[in-house]
Protein backbone atom coordinates (compact mmCIF):
# COMPACT_ATOMS: atom_id res chain seq x y z
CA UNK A 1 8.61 -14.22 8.49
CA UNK A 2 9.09 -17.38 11.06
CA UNK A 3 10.87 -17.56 14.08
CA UNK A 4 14.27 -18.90 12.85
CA UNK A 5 14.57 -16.06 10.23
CA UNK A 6 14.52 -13.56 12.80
CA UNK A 7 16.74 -15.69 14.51
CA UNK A 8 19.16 -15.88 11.37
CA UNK A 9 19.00 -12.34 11.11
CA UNK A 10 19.98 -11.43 14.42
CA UNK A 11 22.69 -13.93 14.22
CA UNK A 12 23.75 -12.35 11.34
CA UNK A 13 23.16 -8.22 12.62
CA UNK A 14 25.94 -9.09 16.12
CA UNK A 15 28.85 -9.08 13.50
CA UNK A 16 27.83 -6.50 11.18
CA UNK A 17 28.93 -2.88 11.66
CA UNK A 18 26.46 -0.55 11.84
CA UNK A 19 25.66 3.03 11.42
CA UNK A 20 25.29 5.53 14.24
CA UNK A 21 22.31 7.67 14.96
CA UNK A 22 23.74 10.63 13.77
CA UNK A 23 24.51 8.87 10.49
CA UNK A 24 20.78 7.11 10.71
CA UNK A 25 19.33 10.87 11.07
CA UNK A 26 20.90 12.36 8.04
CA UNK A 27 20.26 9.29 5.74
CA UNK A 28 16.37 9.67 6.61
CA UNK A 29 14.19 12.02 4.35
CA UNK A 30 11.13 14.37 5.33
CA UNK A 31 8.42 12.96 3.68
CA UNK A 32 4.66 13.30 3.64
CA UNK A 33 3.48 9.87 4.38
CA UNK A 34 0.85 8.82 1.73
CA UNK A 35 -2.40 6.64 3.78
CA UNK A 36 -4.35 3.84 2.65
CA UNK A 37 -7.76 2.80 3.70
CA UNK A 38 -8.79 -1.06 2.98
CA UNK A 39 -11.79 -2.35 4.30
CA UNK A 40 -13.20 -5.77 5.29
CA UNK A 41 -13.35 -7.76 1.77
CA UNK A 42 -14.83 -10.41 3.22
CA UNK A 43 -12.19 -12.89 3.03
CA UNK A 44 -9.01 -10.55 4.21
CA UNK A 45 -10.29 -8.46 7.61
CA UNK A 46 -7.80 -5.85 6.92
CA UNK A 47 -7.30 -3.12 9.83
CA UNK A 48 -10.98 -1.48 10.44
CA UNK A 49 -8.66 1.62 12.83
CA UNK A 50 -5.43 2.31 11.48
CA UNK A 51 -4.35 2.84 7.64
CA UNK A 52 -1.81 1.40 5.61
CA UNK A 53 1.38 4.19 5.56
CA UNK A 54 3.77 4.39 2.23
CA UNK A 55 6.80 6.86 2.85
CA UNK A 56 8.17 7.07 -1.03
CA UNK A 57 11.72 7.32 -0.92
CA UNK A 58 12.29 7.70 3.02
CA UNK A 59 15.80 6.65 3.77
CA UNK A 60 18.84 7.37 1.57
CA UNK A 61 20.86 3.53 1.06
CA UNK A 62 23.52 5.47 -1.15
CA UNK A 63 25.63 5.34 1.79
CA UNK A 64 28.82 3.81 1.00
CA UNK A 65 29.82 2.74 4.16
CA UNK A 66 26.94 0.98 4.83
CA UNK A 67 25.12 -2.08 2.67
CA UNK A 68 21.17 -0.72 2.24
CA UNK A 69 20.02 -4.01 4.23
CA UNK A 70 21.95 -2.56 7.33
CA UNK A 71 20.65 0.85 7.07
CA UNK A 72 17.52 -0.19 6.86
CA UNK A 73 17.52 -2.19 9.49
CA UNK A 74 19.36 -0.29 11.87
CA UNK A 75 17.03 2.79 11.54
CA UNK A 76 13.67 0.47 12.52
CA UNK A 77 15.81 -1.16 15.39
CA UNK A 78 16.82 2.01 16.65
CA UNK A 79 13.25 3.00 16.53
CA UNK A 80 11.89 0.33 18.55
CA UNK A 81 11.25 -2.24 15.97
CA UNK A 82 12.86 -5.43 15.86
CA UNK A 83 12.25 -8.78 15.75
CA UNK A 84 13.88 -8.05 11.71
CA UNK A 85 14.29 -10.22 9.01
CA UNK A 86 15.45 -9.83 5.18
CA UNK A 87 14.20 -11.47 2.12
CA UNK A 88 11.53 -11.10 -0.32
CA UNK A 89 7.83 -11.38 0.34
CA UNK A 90 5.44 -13.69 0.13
CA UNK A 91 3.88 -14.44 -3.34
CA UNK A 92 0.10 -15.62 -1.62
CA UNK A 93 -1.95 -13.16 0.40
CA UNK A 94 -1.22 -13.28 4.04
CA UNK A 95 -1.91 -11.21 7.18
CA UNK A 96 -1.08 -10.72 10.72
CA UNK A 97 -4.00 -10.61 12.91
CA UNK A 98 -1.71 -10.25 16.44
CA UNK A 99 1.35 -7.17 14.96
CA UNK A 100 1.95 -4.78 13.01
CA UNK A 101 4.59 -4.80 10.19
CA UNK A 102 7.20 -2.90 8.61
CA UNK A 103 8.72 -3.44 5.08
CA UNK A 104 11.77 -1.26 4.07
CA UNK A 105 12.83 -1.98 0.45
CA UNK A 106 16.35 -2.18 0.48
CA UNK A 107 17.40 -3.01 -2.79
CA UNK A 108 15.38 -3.50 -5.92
CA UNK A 109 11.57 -2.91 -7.00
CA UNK A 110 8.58 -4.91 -7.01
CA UNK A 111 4.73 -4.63 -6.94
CA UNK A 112 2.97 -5.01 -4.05
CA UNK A 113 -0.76 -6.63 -3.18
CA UNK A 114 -1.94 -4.52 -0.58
CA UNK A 115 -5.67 -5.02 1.38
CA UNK A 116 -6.10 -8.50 -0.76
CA UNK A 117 -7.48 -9.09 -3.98
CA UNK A 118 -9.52 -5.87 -3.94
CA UNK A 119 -7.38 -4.07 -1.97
CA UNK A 120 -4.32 -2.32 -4.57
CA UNK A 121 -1.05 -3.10 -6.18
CA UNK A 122 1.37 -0.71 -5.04
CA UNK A 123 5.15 -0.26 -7.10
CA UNK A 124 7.51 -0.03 -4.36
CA UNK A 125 12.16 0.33 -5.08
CA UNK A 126 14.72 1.15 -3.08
CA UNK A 127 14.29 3.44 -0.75
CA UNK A 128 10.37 2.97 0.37
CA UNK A 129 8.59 2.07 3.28
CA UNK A 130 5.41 0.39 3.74
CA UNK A 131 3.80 0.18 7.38
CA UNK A 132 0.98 -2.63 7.54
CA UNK A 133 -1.45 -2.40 10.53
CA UNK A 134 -2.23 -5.56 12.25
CA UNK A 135 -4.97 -7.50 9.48
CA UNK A 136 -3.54 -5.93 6.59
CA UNK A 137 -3.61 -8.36 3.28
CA UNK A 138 -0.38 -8.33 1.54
CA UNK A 139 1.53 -10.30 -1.07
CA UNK A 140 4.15 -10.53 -3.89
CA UNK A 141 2.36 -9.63 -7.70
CA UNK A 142 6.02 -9.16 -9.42
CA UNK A 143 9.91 -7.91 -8.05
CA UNK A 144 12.96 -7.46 -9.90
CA UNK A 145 16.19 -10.09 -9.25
CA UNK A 146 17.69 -8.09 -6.85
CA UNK A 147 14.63 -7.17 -4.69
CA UNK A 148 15.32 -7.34 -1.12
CA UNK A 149 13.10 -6.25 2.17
CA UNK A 150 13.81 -6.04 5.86
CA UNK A 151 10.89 -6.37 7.66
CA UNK A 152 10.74 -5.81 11.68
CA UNK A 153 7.70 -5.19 14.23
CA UNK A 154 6.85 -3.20 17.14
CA UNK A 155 7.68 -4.18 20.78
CA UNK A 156 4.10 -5.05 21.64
CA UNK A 157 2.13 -8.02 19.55
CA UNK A 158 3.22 -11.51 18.77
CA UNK A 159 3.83 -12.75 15.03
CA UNK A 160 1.56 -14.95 13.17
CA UNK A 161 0.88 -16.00 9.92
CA UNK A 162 -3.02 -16.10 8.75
CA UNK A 163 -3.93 -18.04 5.09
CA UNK A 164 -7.16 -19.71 6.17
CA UNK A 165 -10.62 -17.78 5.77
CA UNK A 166 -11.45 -20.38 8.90
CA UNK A 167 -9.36 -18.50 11.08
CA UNK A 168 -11.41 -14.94 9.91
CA UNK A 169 -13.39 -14.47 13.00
CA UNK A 170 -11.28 -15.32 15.79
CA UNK A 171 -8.49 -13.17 13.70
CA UNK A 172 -10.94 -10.05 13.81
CA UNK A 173 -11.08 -10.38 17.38
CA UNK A 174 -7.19 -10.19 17.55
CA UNK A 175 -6.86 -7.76 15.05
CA UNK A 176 -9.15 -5.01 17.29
CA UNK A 177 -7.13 -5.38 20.34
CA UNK A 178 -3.52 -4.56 18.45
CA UNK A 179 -2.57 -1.88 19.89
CA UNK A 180 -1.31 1.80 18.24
CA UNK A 181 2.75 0.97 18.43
CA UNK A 182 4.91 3.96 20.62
CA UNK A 183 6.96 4.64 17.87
CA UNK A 184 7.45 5.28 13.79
CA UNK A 185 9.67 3.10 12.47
CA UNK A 186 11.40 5.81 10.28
CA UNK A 187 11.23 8.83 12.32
CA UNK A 188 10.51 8.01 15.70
CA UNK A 189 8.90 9.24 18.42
CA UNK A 190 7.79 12.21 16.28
CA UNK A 191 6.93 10.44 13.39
CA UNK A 192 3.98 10.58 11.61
CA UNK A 193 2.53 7.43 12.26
CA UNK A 194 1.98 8.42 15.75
CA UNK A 195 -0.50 11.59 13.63
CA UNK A 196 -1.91 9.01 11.49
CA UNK A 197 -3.05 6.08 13.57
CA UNK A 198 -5.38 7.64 15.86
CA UNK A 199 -8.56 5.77 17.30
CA UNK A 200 -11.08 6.13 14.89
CA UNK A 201 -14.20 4.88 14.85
CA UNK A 202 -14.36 0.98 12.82
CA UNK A 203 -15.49 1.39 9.17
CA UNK A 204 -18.20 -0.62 7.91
């Protein structure tokens, strides 16, 4: 999202009350991290290293205490990823060639486009996570009313916005020197993603 949403948001996150880590620990849920591979399409790079990571059903938002948007957003901030905003997503296929991304569905369901037109269309509610590596193809097929995300990013990269096949090759170029964040966004330093995204050689 642009600059002045994360701005709104953390305008709006210094008078919200939000939950502890202790709380943050026992509202997250052990699960087995499900990986997609997407490769180059041709028009959307996607990430030729690291895979696209779905956690089904990751964080508990039946919290009363707590609206899901703040939970959310709390745990990836307290895991090193900030820079948050919440809203829907985009409805055209977009990437980042200079971040990575987190989405945490906070409230509602929707279908996903992930890895661009021939990439797949993932059905994500309340609950999941979806980590996109830098490159990653992603957009907005269908959502219910009440869908709501809260997206945030590493410490490391700079956000940007790529639509334009014009901008493919300098955007491969960025996309390669991302590099593998410190931390999961869910769990941590000891979170999976830190297992998953390993240097592996670039797929053809």
């Amino acid at each position: 999202m642009p600059i002045k949403d994360q701005v709104k948001n953390f305008a709006k996150k210094l008078v919200e009350h939000h939950p502890d880590a202790a709380t943050l620990r026992a509202l997250v849920r052990a699960r087995k991290t499900t990986e997609l591979h997407f490769r180059d399409d041709g028009i959307v790079p996607n990430n030729p290293k690291f895979p696209v990571l779905l956690y089904r059903g990751a964080v508990n938002l039946k919290n009363r205490r707590f609206p899901p948007d703040v939970i959310m957003d709390t745990l990836f901030d307290t895991n090193g990823w900030g820079r948050s905003w919440r809203d829907t997503v985009y409805d055209f296929v977009h990437y980042h060639s200079q971040i990575h991304e987190v989405m945490g569905v906070a409230r509602g369901a929707a279908r996903l486009e992930c890895g661009g037109i021939k990439g797949r269309i993932l059905s994500v509610k309340a609950g999941d996570v979806l980590v996109l590596p830098a490159g990653t193809g992603h957009r907005l097929i269908e959502s219910s009313r009440d869908f709501l995300v809260v997206g945030a990013y590493p410490q490391d990269g700079t956000y940007d916005e790529c639509t334009d096949t014009r901008e493919r090759p300098d955007a491969v170029k960025r996309i390669a020197k991302v590099r593998k964040p410190k931390t999961d966004p869910v769990a941590g330093p000891g979170g999976p993603l830190l297992k998953s995204w390993r240097t592996l050689p670039s797929r053809s």
